[in-house]
Protein backbone atom coordinates (compact mmCIF):
# COMPACT_ATOMS: atom_id res chain seq x y z
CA UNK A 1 205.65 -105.26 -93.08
CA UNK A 2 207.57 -102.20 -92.82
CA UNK A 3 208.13 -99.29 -95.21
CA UNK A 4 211.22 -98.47 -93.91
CA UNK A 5 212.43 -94.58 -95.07
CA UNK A 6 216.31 -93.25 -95.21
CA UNK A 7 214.75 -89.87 -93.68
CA UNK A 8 211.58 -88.68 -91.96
CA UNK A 9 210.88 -85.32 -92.17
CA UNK A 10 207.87 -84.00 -89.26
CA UNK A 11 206.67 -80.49 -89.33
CA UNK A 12 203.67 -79.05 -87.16
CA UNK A 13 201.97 -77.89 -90.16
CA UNK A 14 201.76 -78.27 -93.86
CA UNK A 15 204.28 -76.39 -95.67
CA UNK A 16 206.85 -76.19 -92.63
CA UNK A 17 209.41 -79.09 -94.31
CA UNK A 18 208.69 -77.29 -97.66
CA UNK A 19 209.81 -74.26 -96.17
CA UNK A 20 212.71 -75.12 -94.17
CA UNK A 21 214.17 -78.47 -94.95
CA UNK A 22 212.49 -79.74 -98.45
CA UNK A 23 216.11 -78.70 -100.61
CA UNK A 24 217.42 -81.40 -98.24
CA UNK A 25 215.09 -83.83 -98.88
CA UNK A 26 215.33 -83.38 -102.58
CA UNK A 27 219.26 -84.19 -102.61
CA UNK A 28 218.71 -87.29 -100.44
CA UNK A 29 215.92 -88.31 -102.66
CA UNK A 30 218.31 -87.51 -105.97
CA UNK A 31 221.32 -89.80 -104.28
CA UNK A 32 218.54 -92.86 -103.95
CA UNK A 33 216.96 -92.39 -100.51
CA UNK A 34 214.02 -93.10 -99.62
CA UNK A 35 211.65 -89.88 -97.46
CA UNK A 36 208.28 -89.70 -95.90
CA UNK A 37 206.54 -86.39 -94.55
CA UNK A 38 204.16 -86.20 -91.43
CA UNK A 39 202.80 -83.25 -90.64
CA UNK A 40 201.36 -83.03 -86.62
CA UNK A 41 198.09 -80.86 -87.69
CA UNK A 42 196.35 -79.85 -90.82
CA UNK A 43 196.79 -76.69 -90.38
CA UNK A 44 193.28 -75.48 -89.73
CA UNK A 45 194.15 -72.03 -88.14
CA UNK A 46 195.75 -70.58 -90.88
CA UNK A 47 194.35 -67.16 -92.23
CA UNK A 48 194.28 -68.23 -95.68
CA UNK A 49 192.85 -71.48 -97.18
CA UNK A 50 190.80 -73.79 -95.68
CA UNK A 51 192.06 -77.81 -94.13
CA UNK A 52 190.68 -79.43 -97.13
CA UNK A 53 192.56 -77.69 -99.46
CA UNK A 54 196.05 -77.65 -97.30
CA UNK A 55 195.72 -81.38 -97.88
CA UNK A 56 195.49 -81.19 -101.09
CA UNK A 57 198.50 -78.85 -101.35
CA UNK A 58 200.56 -81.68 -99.33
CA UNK A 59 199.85 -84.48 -101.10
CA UNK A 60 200.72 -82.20 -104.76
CA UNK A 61 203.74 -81.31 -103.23
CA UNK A 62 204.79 -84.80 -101.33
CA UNK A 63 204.16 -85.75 -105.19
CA UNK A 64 206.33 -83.16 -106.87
CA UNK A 65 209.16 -84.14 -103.98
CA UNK A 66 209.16 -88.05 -104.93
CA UNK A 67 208.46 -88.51 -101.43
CA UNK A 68 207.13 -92.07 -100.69
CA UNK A 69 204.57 -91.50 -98.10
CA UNK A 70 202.50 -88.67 -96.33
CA UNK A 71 200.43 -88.93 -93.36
CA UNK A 72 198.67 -86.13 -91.37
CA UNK A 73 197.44 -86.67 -87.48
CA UNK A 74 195.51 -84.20 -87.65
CA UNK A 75 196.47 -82.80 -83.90
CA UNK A 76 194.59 -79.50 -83.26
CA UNK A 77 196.40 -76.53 -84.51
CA UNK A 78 197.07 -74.28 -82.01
CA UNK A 79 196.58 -76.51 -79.30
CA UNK A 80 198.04 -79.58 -79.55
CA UNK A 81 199.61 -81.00 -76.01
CA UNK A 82 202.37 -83.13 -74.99
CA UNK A 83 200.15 -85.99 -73.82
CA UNK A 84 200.45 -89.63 -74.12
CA UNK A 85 198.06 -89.75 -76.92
CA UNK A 86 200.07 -87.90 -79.07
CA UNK A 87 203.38 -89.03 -78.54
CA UNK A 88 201.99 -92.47 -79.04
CA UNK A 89 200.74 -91.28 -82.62
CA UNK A 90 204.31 -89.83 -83.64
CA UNK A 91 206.04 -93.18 -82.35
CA UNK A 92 203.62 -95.28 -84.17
CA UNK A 93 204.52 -93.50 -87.14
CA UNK A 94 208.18 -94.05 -86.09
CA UNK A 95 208.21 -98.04 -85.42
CA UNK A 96 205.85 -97.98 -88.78
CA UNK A 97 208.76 -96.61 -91.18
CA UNK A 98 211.63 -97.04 -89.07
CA UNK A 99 213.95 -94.06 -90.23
CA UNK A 100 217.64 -93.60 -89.96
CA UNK A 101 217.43 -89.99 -89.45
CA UNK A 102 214.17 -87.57 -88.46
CA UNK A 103 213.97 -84.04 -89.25
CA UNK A 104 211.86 -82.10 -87.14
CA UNK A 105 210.66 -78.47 -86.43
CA UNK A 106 212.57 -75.64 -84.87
CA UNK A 107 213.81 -75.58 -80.99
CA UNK A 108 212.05 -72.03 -80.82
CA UNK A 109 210.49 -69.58 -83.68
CA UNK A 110 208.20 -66.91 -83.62
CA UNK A 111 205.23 -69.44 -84.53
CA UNK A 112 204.63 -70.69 -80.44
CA UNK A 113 203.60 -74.66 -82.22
CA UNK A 114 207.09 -74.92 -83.87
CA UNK A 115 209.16 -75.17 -80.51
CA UNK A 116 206.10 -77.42 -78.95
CA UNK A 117 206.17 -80.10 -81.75
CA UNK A 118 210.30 -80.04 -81.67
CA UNK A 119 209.66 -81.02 -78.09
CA UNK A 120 206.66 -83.33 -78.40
CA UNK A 121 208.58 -85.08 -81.96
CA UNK A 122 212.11 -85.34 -79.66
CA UNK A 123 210.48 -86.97 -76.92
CA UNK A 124 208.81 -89.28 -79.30
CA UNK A 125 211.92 -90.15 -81.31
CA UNK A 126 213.60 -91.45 -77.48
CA UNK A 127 210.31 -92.90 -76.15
CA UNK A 128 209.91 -94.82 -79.51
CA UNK A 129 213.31 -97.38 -78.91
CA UNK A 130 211.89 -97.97 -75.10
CA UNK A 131 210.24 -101.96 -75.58
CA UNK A 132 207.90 -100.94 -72.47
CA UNK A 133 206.26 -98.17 -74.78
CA UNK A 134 203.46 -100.52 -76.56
CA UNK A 135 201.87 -99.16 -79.85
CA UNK A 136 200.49 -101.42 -82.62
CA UNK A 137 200.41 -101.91 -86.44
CA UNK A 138 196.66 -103.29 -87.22
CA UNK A 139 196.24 -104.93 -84.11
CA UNK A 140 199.94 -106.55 -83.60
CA UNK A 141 202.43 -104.68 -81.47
CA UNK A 142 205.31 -102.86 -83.08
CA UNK A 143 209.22 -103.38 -82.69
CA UNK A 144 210.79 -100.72 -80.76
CA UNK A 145 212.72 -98.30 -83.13
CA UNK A 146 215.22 -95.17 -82.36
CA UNK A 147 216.31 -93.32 -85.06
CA UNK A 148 220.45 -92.53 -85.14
CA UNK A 149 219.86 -89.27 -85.41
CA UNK A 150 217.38 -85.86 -84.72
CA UNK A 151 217.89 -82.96 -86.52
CA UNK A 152 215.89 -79.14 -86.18
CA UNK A 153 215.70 -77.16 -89.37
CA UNK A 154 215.70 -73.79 -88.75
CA UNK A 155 212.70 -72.18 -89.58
CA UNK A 156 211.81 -68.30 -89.43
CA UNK A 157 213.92 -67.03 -86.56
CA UNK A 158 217.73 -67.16 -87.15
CA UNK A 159 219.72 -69.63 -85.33
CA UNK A 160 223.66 -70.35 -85.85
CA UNK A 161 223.75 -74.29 -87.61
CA UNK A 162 225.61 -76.50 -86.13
CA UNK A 163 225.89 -77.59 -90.01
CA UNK A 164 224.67 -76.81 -93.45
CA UNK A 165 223.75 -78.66 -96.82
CA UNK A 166 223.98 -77.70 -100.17
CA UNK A 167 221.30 -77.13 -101.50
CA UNK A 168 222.24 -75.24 -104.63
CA UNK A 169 220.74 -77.41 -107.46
CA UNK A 170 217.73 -77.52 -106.13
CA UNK A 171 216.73 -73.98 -104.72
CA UNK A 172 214.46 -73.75 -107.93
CA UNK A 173 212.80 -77.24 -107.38
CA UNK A 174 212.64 -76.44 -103.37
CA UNK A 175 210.67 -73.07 -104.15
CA UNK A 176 208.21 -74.93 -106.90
CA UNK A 177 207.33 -77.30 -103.66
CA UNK A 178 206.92 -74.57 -101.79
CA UNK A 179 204.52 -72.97 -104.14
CA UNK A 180 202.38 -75.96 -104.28
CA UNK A 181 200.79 -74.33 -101.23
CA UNK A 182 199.40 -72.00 -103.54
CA UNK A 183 196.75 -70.42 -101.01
CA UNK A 184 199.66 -69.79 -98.44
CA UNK A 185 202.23 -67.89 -100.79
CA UNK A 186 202.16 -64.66 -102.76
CA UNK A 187 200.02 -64.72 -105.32
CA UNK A 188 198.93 -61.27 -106.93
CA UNK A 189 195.75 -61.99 -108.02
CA UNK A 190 194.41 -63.77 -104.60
CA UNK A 191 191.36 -61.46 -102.56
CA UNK A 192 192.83 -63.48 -99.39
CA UNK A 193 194.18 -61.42 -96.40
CA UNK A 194 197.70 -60.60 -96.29
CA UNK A 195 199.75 -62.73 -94.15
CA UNK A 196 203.59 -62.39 -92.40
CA UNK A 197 204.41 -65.41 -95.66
CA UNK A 198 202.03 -64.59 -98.46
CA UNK A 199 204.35 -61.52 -99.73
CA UNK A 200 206.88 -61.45 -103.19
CA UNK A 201 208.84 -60.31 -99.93
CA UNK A 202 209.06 -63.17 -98.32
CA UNK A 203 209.71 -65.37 -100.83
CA UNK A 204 212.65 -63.17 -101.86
CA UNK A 205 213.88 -63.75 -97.62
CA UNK A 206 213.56 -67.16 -98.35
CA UNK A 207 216.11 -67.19 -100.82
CA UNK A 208 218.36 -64.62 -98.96
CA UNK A 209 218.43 -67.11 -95.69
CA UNK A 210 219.50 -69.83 -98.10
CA UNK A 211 222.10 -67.93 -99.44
CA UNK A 212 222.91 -66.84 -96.13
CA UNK A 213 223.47 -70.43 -94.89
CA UNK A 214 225.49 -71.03 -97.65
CA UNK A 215 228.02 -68.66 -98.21
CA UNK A 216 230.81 -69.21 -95.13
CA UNK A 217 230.32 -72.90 -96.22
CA UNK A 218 230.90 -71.92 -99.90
CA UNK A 219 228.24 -72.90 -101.56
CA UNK A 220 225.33 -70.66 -103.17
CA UNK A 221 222.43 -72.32 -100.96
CA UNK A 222 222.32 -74.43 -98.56
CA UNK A 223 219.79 -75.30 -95.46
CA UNK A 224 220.61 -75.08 -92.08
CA UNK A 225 220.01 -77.36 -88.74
CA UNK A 226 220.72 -77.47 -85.08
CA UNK A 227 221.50 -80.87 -82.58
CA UNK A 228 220.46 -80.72 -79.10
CA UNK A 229 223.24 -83.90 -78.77
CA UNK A 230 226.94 -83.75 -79.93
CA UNK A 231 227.35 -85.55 -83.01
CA UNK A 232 230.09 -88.25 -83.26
CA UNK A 233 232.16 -89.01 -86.56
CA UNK A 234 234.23 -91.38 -86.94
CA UNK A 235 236.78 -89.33 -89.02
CA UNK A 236 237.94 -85.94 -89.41
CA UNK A 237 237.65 -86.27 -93.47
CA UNK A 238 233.85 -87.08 -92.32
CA UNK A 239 233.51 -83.39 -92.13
CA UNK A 240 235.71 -82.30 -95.15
């Protein structure tokens, strides 16, 4: 039987759809939708933290989201490839939930895995609605599924959006989600290393990118995303 989701968000490691894309998520979620996270690795390379407790972080904050499901792959960090192997494990995760629209990592950042897994994920998304590509649910094959649509969220480098969303009730929720990955983000009182994301600095970016992203759209916050397709509507008051 499948759990079908609205929206699938993938990011390469926990905390990158917090980061980037989770004020999205948490509009869909308040209009009725239905989300699931997958993160590629567990994140094992990061200077701060251990594996163990980055799951634990992601399931708290898949919790806090209202997101219905969370699954992990647990590709190597670092070093994941673009093999068979693991596109097959992103597309069985596909055909599983069958998603309208999937949200996946940046095109190109300064973290070298984000552009890798927007490849690996995008390739996936197409190879998934091919009947030829054979994966299976507990021993029976699964139905070929494609979503409609692949977005990137933009993560730490700045990229123009091809379009924005709101976000503005929920920056406070977004940054609570975010801070679920308590060993990640600043925290005064932690004797762990210093890291490019652990500073009150950062966090304080964060909030200035939203705004950034927001204001020639006119709105306080908002989220930004890139398409590697054009996007068809079938109106011009579909993008009033």
């Amino acid at each position: 039987m499948v759990n079908k989701l609205d929206i699938l968000a993938i990011g390469v490691h926990p905390d990158d759809i917090e980061l980037a894309c989770s004020g999205t998520l948490l509009k869909h979620i308040a209009e009725g939708k239905k989300v699931g996270l997958l993160d590629l690795t567990r994140g094992e390379l990061g200077t701060r933290g251990s594996a163990e407790l980055r799951d634990e972080e992601a399931a708290e904050s898949a919790r806090l989201m209202g997101a219905v499901a969370r699954e992990n792959l647990a590709m190597a960090d670092g070093f994941f490839e673009h093999k068979e192997g693991n596109l097959k494990a992103i597309i069985h995760v596909i055909r599983k939930y069958q998603p309208e629209i999937v949200l996946i990592n940046a095109v190109s950042d300064r973290h070298p895995d984000h552009g890798r897994a927007a490849k690996l994920c995008a390739d996936a998304c197409f190879l998934s609605g091919l009947i030829k590509v054979e994966t299976k649910e507990m021993g029976v094959l699964q139905d070929k599924w494609r979503p409609k649509a692949v977005y990137h969220y933009i993560q730490d480098y700045y990229h123009k959006p091809d379009f924005v969303i709101d976000i503005s009730p929920f920056i406070d929720k977004k940054v609570e989600l975010i801070m679920a990955f308590k060993s990640q983000f600043y925290n005064p009182d932690s004797k762990e290393p210093e890291t490019p994301i652990s500073s009150k600095a950062f966090m304080d970016f964060l909030h200035a990118r939203a705004q950034e992203f927001g204001r020639p759209a006119g709105f306080q916050y908002a989220e930004g995303f890139m398409t590697t397709r054009i996007t068809g509507v079938n109106s011009l008051f579909d993008l009033v």
